[in-house]
C-alpha atoms as a PDB file:
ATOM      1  CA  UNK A   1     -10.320 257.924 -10.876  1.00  0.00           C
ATOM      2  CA  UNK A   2      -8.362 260.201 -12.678  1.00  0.00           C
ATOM      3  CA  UNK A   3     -10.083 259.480 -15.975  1.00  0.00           C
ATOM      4  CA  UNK A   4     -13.231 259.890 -14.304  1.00  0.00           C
ATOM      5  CA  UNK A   5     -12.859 262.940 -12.259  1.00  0.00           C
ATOM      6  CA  UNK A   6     -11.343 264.368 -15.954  1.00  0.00           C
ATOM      7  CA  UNK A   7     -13.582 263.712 -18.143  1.00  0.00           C
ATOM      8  CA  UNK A   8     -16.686 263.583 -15.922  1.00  0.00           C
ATOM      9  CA  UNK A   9     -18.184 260.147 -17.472  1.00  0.00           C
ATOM     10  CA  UNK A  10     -19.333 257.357 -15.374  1.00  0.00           C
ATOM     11  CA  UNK A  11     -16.767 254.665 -14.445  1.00  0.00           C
ATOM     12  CA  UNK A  12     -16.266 250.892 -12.145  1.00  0.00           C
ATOM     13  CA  UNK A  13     -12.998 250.219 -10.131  1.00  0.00           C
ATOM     14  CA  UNK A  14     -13.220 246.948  -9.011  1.00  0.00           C
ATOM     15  CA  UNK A  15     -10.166 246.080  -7.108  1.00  0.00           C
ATOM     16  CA  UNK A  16     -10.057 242.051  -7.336  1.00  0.00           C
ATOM     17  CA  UNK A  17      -8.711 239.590  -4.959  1.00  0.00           C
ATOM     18  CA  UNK A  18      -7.321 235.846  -4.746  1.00  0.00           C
ATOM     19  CA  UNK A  19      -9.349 234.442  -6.766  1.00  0.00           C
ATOM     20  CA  UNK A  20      -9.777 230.501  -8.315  1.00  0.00           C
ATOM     21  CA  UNK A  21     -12.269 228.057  -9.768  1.00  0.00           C
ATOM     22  CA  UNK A  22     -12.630 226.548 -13.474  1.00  0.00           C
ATOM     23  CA  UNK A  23     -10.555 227.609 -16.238  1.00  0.00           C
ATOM     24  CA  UNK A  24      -7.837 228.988 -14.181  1.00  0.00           C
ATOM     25  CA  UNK A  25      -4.260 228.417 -15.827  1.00  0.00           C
ATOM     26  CA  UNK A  26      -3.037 225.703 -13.718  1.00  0.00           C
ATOM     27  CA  UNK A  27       0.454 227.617 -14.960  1.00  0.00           C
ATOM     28  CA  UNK A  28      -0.090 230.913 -13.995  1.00  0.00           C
ATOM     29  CA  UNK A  29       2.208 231.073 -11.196  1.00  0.00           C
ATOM     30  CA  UNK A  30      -0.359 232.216  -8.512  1.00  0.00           C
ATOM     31  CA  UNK A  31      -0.654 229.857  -5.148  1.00  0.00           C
ATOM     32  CA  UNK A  32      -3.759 227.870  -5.640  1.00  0.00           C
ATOM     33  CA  UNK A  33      -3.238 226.369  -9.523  1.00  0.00           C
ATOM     34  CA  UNK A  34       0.021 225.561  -7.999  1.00  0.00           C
ATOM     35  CA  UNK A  35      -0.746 223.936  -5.363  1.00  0.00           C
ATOM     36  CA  UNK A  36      -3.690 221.691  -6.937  1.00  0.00           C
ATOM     37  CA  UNK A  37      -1.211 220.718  -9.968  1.00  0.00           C
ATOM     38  CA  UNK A  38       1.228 220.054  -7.102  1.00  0.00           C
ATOM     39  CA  UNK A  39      -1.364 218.052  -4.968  1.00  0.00           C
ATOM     40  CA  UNK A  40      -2.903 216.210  -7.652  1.00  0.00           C
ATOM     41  CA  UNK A  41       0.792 215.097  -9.246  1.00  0.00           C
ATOM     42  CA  UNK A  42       1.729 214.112  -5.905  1.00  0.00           C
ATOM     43  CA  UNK A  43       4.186 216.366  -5.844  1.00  0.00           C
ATOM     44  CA  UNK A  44       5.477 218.468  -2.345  1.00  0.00           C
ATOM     45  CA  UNK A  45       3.420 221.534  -2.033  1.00  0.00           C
ATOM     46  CA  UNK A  46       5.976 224.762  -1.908  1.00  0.00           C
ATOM     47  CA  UNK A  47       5.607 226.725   0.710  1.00  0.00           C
ATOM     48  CA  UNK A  48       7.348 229.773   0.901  1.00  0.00           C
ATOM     49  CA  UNK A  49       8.082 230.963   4.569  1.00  0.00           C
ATOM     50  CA  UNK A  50       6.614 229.052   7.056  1.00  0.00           C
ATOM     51  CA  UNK A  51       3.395 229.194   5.766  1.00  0.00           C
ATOM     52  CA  UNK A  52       2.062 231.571   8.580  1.00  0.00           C
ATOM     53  CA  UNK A  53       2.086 234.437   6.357  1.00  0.00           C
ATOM     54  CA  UNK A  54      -1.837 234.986   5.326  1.00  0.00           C
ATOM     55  CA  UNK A  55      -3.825 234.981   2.075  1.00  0.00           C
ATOM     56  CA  UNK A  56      -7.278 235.577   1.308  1.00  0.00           C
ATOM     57  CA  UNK A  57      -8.994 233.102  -1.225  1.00  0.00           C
ATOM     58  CA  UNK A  58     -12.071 233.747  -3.100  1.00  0.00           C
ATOM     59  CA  UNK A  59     -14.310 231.679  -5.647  1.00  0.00           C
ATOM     60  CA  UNK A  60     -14.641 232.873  -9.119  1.00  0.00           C
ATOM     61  CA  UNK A  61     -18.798 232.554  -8.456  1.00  0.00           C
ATOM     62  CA  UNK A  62     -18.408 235.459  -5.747  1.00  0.00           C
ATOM     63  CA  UNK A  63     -15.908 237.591  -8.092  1.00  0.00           C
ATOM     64  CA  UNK A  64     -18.271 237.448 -10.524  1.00  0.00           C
ATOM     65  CA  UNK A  65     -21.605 238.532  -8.139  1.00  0.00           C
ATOM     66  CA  UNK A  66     -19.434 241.123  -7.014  1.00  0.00           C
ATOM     67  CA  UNK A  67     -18.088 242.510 -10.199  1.00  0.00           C
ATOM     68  CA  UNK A  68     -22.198 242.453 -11.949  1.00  0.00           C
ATOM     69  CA  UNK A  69     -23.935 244.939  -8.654  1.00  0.00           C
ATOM     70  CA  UNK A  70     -20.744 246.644  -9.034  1.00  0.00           C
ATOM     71  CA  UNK A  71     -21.429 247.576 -12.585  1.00  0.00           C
ATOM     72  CA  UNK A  72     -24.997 248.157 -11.633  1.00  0.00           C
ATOM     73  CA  UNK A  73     -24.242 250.573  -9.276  1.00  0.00           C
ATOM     74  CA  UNK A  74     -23.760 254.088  -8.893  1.00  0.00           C
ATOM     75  CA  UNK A  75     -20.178 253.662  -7.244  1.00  0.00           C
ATOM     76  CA  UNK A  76     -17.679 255.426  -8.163  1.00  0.00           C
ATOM     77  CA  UNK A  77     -14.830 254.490  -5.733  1.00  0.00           C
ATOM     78  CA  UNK A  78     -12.864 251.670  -5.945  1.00  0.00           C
ATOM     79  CA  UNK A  79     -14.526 248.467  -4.439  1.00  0.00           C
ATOM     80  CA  UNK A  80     -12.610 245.552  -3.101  1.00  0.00           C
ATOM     81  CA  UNK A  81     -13.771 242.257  -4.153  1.00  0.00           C
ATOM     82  CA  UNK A  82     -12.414 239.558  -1.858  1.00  0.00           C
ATOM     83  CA  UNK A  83     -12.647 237.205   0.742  1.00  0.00           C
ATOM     84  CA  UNK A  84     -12.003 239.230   4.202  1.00  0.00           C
ATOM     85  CA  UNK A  85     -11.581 235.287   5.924  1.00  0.00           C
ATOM     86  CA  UNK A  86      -7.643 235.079   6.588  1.00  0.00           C
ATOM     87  CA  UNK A  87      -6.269 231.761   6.176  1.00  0.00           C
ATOM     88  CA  UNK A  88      -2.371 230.911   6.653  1.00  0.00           C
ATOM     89  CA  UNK A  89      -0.796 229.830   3.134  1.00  0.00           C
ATOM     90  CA  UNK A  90      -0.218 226.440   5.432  1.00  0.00           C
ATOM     91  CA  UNK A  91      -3.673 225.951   5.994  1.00  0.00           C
ATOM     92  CA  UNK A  92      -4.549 226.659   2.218  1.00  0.00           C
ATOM     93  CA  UNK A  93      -1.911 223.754   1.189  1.00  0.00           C
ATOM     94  CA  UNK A  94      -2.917 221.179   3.867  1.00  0.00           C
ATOM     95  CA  UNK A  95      -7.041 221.813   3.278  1.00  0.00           C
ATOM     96  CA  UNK A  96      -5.746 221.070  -0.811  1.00  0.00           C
ATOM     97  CA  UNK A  97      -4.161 218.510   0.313  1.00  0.00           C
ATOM     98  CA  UNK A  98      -7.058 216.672   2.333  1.00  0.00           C
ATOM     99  CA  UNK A  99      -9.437 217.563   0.115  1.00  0.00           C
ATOM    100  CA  UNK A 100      -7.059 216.137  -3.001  1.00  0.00           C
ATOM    101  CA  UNK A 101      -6.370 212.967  -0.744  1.00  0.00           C
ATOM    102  CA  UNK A 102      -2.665 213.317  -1.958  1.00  0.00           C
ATOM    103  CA  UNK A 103      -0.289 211.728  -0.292  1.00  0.00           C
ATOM    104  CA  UNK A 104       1.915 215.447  -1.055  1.00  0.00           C
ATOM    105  CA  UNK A 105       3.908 216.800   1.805  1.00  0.00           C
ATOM    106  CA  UNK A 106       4.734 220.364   2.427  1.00  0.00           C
ATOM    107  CA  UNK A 107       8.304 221.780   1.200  1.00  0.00           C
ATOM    108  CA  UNK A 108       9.393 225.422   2.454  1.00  0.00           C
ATOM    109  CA  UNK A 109      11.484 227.627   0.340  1.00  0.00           C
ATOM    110  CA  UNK A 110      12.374 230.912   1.563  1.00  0.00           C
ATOM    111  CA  UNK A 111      10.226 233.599   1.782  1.00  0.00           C
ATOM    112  CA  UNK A 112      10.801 236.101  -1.239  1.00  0.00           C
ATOM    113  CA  UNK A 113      12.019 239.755   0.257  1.00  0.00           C
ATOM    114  CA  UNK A 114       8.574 241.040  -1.214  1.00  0.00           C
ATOM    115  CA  UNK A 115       6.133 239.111   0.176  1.00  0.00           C
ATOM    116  CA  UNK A 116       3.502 240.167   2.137  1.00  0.00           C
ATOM    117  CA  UNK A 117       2.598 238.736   5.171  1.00  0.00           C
ATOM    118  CA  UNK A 118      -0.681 239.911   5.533  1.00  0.00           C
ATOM    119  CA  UNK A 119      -3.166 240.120   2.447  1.00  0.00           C
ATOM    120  CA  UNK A 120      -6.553 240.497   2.902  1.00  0.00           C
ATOM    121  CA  UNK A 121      -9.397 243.123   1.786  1.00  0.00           C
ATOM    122  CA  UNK A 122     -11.834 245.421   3.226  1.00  0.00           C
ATOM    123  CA  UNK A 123     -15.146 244.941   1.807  1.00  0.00           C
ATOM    124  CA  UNK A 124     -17.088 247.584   3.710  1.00  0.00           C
ATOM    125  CA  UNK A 125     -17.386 249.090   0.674  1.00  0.00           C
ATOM    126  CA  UNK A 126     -18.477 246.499  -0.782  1.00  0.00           C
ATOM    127  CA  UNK A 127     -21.245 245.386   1.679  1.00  0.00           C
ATOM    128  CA  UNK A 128     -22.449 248.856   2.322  1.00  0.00           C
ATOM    129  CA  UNK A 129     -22.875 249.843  -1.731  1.00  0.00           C
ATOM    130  CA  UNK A 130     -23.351 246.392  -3.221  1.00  0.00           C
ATOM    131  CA  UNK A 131     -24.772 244.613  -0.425  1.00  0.00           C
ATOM    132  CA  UNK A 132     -21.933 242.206  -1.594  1.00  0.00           C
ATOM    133  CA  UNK A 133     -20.068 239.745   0.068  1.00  0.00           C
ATOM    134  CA  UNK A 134     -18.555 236.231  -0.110  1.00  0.00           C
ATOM    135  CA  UNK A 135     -20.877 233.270  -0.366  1.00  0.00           C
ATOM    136  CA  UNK A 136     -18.751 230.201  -1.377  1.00  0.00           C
ATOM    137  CA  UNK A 137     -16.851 228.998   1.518  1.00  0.00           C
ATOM    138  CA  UNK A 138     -13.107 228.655   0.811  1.00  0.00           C
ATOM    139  CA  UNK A 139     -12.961 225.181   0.959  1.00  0.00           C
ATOM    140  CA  UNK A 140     -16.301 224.586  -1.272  1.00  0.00           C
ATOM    141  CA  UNK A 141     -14.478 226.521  -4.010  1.00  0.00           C
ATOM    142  CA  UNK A 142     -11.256 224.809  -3.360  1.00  0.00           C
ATOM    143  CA  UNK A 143     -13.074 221.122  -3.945  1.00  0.00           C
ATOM    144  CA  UNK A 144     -15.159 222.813  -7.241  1.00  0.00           C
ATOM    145  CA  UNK A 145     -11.555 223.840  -8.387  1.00  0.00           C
ATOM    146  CA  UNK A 146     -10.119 220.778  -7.278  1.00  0.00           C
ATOM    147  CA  UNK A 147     -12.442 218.854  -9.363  1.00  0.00           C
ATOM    148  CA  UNK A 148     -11.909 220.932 -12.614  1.00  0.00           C
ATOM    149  CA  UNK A 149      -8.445 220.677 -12.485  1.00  0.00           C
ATOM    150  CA  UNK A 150      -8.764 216.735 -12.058  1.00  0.00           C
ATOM    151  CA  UNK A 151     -11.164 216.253 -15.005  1.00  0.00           C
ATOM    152  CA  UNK A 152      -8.848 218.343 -17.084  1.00  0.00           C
ATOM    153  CA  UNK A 153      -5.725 216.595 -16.458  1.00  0.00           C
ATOM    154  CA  UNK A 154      -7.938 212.968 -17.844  1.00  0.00           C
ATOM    155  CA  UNK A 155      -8.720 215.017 -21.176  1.00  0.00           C
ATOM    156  CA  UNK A 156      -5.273 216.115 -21.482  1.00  0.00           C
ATOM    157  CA  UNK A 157      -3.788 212.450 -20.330  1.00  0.00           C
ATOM    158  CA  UNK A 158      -6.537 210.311 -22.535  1.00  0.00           C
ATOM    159  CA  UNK A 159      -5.798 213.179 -25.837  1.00  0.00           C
ATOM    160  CA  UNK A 160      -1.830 212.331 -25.363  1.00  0.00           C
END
């Protein structure tokens, strides 16, 4: 904004959410690669807290939808690009689990002191501007991820 308001040219702010689907590291730390590498290893799914603290998931079809009117538009504000739809990080590992048919269980660590309980955009902005919002239901993207990861992990198991 500042950069814009400065130097008077035309600028985007997309502020992006959870987001998954192909081609995601399955190393990079975040909840959902871990939890499919977890799932589909068989490994217990960590949990930290008690899972009731809430995350937002979105599928990287809808970041992408969202991102393309955004640069199309005349907005100027930052836009949040997200899934509004809450789900506990509990929910998120047991849906990955059913969906994985894994036989994981869930393991619960302590909750780091930073860790928000709540995450979850507002996409008025986003809806009133854009006429944006979410279109892949979180567990649809989940499977589509799901299914990368799966077919990746034969590649990498047939090249070794």
């Amino acid at each position: 904004m500042a950069y814009h308001r400065h130097h008077r040219v035309e600028t985007r702010i997309v502020r992006i959410f959870n987001s998954h689907g192909p081609r995601i590291r399955p190393d990079d730390g975040r909840m959902i690669p871990t939890f499919l590498s977890q799932a589909l290893s068989g490994e217990p799914l960590t949990v930290y807290g008690d899972g009731t603290q809430t995350r937002s998931v979105q599928y990287v079809d809808d970041l992408i939808e969202g991102t393309f009117r955004l640069t199309k538009s005349t907005e100027s504000r930052p836009v949040n690009i997200g899934n509004p739809h809450e789900m506990s990080v509990r929910e998120i590992a047991e849906m990955i689990i059913e969906i994985s048919g894994s036989s994981s269980e869930l393991v619960f660590e302590p909750l780091p002191e930073d860790d928000p309980k709540r995450r979850c955009p507002d996409i008025t902005r986003a809806r009133e501007a854009l006429g944006w919002e979410p279109q892949v239901p979180p567990e649809e993207g989940l499977r589509a991820t799901l299914e990368w990861f799966a077919k990746r992990r034969e590649r990498v198991s047939k090249a070794l």
